[in-house]
Protein backbone atom coordinates (compact mmCIF):
# COMPACT_ATOMS: atom_id res chain seq x y z
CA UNK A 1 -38.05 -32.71 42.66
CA UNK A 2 -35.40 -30.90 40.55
CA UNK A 3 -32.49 -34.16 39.10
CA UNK A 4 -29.63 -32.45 40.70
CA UNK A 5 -31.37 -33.54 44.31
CA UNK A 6 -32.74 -36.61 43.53
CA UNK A 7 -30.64 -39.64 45.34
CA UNK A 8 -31.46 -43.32 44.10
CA UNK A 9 -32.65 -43.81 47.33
CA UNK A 10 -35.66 -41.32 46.57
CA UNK A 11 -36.62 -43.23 43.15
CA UNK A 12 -36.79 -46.65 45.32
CA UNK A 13 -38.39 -45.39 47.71
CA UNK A 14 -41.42 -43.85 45.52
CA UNK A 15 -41.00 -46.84 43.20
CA UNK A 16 -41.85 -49.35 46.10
CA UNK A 17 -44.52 -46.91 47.04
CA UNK A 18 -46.10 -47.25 43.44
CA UNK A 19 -45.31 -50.94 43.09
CA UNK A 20 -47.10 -51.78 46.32
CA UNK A 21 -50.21 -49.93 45.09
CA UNK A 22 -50.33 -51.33 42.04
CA UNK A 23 -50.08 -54.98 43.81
CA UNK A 24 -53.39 -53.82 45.69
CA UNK A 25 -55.22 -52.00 42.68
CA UNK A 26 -54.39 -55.86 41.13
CA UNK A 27 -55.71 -57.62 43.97
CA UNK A 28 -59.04 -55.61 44.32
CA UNK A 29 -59.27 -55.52 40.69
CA UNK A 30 -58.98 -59.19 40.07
CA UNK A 31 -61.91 -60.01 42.93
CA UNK A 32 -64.05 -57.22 40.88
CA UNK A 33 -66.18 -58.57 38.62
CA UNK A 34 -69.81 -59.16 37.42
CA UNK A 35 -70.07 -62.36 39.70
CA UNK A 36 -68.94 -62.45 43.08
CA UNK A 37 -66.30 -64.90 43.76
CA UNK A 38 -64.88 -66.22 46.82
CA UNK A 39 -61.15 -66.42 47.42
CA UNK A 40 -61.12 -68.79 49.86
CA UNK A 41 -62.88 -71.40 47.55
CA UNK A 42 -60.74 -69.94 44.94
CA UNK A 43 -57.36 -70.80 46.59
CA UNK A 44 -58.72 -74.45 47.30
CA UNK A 45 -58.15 -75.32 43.45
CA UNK A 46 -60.20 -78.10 41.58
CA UNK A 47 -60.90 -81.01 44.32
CA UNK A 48 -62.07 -83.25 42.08
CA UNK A 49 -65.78 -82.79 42.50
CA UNK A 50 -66.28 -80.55 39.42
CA UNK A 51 -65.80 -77.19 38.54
CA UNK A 52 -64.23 -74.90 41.09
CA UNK A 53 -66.27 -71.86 39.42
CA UNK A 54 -64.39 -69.16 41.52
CA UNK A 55 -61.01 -70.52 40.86
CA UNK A 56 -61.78 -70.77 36.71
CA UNK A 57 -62.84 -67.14 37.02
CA UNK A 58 -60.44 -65.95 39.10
CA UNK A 59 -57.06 -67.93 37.66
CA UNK A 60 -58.62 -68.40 34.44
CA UNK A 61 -59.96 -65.64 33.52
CA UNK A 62 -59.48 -62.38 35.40
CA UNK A 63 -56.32 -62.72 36.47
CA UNK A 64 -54.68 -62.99 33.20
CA UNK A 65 -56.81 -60.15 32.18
CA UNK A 66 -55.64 -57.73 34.87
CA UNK A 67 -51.99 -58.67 34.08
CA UNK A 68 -52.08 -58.41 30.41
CA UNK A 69 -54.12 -54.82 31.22
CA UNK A 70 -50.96 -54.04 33.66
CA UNK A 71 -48.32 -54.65 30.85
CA UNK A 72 -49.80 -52.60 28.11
CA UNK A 73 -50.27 -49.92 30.49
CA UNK A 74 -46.76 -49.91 31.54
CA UNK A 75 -45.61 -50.03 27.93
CA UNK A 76 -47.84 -47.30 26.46
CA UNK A 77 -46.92 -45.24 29.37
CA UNK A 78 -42.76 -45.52 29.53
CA UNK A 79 -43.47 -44.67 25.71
CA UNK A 80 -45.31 -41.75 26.02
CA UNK A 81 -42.62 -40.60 28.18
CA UNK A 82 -39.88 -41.08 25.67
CA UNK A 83 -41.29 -39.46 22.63
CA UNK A 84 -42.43 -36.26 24.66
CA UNK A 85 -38.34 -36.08 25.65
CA UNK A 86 -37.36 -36.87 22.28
CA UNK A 87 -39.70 -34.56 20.38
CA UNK A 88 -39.84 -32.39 23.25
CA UNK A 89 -43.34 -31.94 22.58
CA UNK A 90 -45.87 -32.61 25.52
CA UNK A 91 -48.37 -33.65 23.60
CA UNK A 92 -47.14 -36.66 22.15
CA UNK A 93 -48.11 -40.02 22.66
CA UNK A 94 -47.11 -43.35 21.36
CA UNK A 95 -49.64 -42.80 18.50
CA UNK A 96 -48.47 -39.70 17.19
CA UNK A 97 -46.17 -41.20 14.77
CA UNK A 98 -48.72 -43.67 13.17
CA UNK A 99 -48.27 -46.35 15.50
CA UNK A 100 -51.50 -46.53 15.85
CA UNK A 101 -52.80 -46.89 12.15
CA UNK A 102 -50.04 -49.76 11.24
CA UNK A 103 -51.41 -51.54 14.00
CA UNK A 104 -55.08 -51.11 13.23
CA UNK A 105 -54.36 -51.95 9.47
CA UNK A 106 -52.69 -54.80 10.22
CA UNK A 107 -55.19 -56.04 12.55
CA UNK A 108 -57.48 -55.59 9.97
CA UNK A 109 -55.58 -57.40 7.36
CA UNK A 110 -56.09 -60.09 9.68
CA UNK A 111 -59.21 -60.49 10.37
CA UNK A 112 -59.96 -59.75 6.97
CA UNK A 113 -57.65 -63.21 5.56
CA UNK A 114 -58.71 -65.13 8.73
CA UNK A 115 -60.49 -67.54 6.57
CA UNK A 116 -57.19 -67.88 4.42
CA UNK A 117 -55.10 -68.19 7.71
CA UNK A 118 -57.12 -71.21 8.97
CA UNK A 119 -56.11 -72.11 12.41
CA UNK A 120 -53.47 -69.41 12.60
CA UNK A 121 -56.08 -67.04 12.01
CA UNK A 122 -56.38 -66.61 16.29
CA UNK A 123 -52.55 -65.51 17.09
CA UNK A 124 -52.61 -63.64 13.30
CA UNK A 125 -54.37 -60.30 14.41
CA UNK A 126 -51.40 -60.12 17.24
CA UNK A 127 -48.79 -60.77 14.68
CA UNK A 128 -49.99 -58.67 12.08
CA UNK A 129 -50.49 -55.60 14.59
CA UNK A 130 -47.26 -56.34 15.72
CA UNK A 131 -45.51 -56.07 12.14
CA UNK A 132 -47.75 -53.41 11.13
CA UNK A 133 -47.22 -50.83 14.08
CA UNK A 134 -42.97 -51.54 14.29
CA UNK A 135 -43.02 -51.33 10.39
CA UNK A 136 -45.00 -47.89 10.62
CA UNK A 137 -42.21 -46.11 13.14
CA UNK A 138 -39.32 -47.71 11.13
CA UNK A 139 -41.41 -46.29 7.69
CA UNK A 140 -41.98 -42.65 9.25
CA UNK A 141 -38.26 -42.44 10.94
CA UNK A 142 -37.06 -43.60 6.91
CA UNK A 143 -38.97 -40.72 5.82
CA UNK A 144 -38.20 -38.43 8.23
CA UNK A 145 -34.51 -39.02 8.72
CA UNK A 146 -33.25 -40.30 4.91
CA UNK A 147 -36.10 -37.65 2.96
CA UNK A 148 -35.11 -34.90 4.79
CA UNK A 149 -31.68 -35.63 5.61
CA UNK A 150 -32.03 -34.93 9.64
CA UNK A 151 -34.47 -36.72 12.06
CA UNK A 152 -35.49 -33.42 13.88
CA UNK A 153 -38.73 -33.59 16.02
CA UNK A 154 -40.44 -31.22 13.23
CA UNK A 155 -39.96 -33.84 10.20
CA UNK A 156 -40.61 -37.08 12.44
CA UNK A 157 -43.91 -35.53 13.17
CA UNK A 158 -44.64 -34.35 9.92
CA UNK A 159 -43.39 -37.85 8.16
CA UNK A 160 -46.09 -39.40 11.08
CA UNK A 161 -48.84 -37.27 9.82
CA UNK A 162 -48.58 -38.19 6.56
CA UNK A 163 -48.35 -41.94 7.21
CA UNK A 164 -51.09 -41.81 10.30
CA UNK A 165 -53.60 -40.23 7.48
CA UNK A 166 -52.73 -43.18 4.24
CA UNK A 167 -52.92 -46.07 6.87
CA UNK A 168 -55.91 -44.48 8.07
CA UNK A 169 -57.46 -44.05 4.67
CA UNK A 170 -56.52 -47.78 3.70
CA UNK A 171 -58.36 -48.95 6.65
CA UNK A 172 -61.57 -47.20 6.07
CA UNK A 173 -60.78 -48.72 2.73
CA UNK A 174 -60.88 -52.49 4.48
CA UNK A 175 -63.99 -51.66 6.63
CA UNK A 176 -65.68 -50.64 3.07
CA UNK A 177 -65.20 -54.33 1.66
CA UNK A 178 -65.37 -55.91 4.80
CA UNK A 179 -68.45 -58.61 5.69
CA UNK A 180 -70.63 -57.81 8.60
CA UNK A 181 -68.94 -60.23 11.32
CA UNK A 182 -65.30 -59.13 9.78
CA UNK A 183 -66.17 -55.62 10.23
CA UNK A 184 -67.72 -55.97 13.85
CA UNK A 185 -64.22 -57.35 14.80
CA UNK A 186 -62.52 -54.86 13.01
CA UNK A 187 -64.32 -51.68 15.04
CA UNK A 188 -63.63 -53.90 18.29
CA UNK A 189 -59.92 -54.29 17.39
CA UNK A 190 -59.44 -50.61 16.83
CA UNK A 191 -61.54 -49.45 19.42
CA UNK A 192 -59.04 -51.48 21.77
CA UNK A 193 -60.31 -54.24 24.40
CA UNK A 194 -58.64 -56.26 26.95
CA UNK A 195 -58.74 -60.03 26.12
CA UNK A 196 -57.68 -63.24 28.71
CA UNK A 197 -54.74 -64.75 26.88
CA UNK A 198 -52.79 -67.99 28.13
CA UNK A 199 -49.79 -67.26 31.14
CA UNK A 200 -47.53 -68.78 27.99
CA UNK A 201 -48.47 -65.34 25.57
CA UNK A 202 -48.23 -63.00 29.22
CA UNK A 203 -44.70 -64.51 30.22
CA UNK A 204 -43.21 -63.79 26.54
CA UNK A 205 -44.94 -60.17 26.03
CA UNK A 206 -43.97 -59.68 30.07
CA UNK A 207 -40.18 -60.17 29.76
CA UNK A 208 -40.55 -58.78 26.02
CA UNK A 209 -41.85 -55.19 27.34
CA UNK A 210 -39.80 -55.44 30.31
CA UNK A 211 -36.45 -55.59 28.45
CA UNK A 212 -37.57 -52.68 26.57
CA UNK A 213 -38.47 -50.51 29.64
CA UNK A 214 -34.85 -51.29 30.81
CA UNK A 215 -33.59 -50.60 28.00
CA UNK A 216 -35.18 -46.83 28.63
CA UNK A 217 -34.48 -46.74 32.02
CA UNK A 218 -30.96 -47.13 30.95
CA UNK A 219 -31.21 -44.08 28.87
CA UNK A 220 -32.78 -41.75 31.35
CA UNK A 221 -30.41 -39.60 32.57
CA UNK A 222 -29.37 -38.81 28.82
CA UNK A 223 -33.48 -37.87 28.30
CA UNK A 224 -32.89 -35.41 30.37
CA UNK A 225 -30.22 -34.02 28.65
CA UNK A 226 -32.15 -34.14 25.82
CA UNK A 227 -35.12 -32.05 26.67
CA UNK A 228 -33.10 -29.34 26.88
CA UNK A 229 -32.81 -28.69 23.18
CA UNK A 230 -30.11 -30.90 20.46
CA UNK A 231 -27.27 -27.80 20.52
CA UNK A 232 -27.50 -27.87 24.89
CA UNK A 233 -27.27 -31.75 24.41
CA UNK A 234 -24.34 -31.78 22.27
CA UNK A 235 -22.57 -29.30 24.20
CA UNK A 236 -22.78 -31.66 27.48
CA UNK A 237 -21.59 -34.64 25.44
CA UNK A 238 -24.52 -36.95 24.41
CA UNK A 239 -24.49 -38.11 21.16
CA UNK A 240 -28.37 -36.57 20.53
CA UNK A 241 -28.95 -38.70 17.03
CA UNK A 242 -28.04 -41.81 18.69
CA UNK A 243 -29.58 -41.22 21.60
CA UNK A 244 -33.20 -40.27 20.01
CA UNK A 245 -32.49 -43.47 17.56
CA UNK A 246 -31.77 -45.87 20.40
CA UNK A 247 -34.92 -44.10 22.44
CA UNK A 248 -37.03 -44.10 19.22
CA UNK A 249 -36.89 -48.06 18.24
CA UNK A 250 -37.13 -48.83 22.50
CA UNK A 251 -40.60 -46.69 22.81
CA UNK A 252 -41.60 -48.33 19.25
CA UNK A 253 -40.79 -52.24 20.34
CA UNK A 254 -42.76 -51.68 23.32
CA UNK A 255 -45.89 -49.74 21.63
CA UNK A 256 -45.65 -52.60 19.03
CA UNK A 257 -45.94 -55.21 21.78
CA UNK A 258 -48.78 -53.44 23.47
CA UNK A 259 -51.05 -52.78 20.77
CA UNK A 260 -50.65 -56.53 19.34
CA UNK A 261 -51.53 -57.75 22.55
CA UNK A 262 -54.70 -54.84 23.14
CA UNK A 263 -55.90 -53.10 19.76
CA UNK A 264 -55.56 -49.57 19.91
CA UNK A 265 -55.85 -48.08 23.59
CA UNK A 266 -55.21 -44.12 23.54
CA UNK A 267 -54.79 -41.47 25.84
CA UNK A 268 -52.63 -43.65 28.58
CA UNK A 269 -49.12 -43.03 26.99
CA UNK A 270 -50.58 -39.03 27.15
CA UNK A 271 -52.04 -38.69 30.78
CA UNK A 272 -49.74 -40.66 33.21
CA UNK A 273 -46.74 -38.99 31.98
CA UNK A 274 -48.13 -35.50 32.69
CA UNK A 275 -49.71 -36.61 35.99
CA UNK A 276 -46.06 -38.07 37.47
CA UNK A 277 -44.31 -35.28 36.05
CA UNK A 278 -47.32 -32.88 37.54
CA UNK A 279 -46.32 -34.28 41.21
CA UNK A 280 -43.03 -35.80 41.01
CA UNK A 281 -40.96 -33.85 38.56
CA UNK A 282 -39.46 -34.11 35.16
CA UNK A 283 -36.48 -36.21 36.02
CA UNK A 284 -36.68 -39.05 33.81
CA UNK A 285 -34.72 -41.06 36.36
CA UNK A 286 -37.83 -41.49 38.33
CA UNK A 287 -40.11 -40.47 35.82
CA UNK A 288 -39.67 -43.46 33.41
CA UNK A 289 -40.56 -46.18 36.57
CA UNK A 290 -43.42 -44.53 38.12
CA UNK A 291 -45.20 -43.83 34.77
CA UNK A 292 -44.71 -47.42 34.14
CA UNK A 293 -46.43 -48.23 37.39
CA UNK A 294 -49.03 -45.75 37.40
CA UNK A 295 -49.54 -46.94 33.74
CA UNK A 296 -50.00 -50.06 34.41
CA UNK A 297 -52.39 -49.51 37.35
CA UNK A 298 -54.26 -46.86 35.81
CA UNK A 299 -55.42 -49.36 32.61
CA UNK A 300 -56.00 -51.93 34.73
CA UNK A 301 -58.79 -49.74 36.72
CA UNK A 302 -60.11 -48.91 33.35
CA UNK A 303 -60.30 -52.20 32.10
CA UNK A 304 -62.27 -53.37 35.47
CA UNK A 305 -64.60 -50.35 34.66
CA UNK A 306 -64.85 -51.10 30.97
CA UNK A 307 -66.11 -55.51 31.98
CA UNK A 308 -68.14 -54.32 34.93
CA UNK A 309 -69.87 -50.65 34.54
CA UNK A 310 -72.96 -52.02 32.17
CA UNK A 311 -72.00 -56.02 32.96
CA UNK A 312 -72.62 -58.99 32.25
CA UNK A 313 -71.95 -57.26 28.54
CA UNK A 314 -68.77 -54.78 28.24
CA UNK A 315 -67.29 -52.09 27.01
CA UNK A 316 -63.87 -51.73 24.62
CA UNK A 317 -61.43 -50.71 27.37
CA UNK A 318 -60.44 -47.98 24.79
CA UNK A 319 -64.14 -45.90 25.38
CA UNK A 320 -62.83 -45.72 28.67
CA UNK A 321 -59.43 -44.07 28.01
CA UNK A 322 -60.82 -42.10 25.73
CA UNK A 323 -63.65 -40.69 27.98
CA UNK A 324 -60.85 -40.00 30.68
CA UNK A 325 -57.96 -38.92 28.08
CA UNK A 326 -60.55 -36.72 25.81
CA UNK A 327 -61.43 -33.89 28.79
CA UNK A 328 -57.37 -34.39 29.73
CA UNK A 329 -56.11 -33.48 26.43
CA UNK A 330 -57.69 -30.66 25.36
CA UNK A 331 -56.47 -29.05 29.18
CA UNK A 332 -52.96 -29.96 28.07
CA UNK A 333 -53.88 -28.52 24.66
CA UNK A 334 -54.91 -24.80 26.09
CA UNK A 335 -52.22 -24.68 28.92
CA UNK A 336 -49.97 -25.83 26.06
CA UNK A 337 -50.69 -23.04 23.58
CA UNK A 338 -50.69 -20.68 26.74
CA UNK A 339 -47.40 -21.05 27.42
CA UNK A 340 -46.40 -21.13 23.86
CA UNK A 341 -48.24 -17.55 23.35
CA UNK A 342 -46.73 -16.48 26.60
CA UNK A 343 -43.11 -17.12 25.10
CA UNK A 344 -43.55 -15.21 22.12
């Protein structure tokens, strides 16, 4: 639907839509599972006459799981969406700018100084992951704003590149030196995996990524304006370097949060964008909250694929996106450099 037509009535109305489906996708998803579980027994709690099995699985353990999946895939999502408006490039992703090695090496570092960290050494791999991947966007946008004097799409890329390849190098350095139990971690923390955490660590990354995604949703109608190329932008009045540094440091809090919580997931923050803005439009008005949604539901389907599809042992949720995402990209890839050719 083109923006000029779209009424905020429209965007609630296919935002309920999406919300409602995502409440059922969590529903089914949580009563999915290796072992079948009652909900009824589940809903009774602990009576005092041992272990409610159905209600530890279900409240301890999958439900957490589905909701943690839900938030990452919201955040990777709404951040894919941003950085194709601000680089006006549709094929970038929240790990095009090296997001994705400062997390990984500072997962690593983690697991590699666990046995210095002691009993940190269990909420350090977050932290460090955390630090490493807002550090990374804040490194490349120094490069690619202060070395270059401008922050154009063309040198933020380029400054990613070159950042994305020394992280990378640095943590096939780690895996190198790395003992045999650190370096099975290591592969499962950059593959990217799904973990139960406590409702404590899911409230404070919840209303974390959830300020961030208003924070965007804020911005939307000026994403709009800003596809349209910086010297259209200006001339309608947004301030385009503000605007892309404002949208830059929202889509890198939330990609930070994400893949401290999850490792490195790819392909989400790439295919839900495209597949909202395949059936709904481009308007980032509606855009930003439906990706978000569809985000959030679409990891949490892969994640109950990933724990169930060879169970009781599972798979990195991350082989799953990347299954999915791999076939998806290289589509976007050749109708990408089809148009391009075309415009020549």
């Amino acid at each position: 639907m083109k923006a000029k037509t779209l009424t905020a009535r429209n965007v609630a109305a296919k935002t309920a839509a999406a919300l409602l489906l995502l409440i059922v996708i969590l529903f089914f998803c949580t009563l999915t599972g290796s072992h079948p579980v009652s909900l009824k027994n589940a809903l009774s709690g602990d009576e005092g006459q041992g272990h409610n099995i159905d209600y530890e699985i279900i409240f301890g353990s999958r439900l957490p799981r589905v909701l943690l999946a839900a938030i990452v895939g919201a955040a990777l999502a709404c951040a894919g969406v941003t950085l194709q408006a601000i680089l006006r490039n549709p094929l970038a992703d929240p790990y095009i700018l090296g997001i994705s090695s400062g997390a990984g090496l500072g997962g690593a570092l983690a697991i590699m100084l666990a046995s210095v960290l002691g009993s940190w050494a269990g909420v350090s791999v977050g932290i460090f992951a955390f630090a490493g991947a807002l550090g990374t966007v804040w490194l490349v946008w120094f490069i690619g704003h202060f070395a270059t004097g401008r922050s154009s799409a063309t040198s933020l890329l380029l400054a990613g590149v070159v950042v994305n390849a020394f992280f990378s190098a640095l943590i096939m350095f780690l895996t190198q030196i790395a003992k045999s139990y650190q370096l099975r971690e290591i592969w499962l923390w950059l593959m990217g995996s799904i973990t139960e955490k406590n409702l404590a660590v899911i409230g404070a990354s919840a209303i974390a990524v959830l300020l961030g995604l208003v924070g965007l949703f804020s911005i939307a109608q000026r994403l709009n304006v800003l596809t349209l190329g910086r010297a259209e932008a200006q001339g309608l009045g947004v301030a385009t370097a503000r605007t892309n540094l404002i949208a830059f440091a929202l889509a890198a809090f939330v990609t930070s949060v994400a893949v401290s919580l999850s490792g490195l997931i790819g392909f989400v923050g790439l295919i839900v964008p495209h597949g909202v803005r395949l059936i709904f439009g481009p308007d980032h008005r509606q855009l930003l909250p439906l990706s978000a949604l569809c985000g959030a539901a679409l990891l949490v389907i892969a994640d109950t694929l990933a724990r169930t599809v060879i169970a009781p042992a599972q798979l990195p949720v991350g082989i799953i996106t990347a299954i999915a995402g791999g076939p998806f990209f290289l589509i976007l890839l050749a109708r990408y450099n089809r148009k391009v050719s075309w415009t020549k």
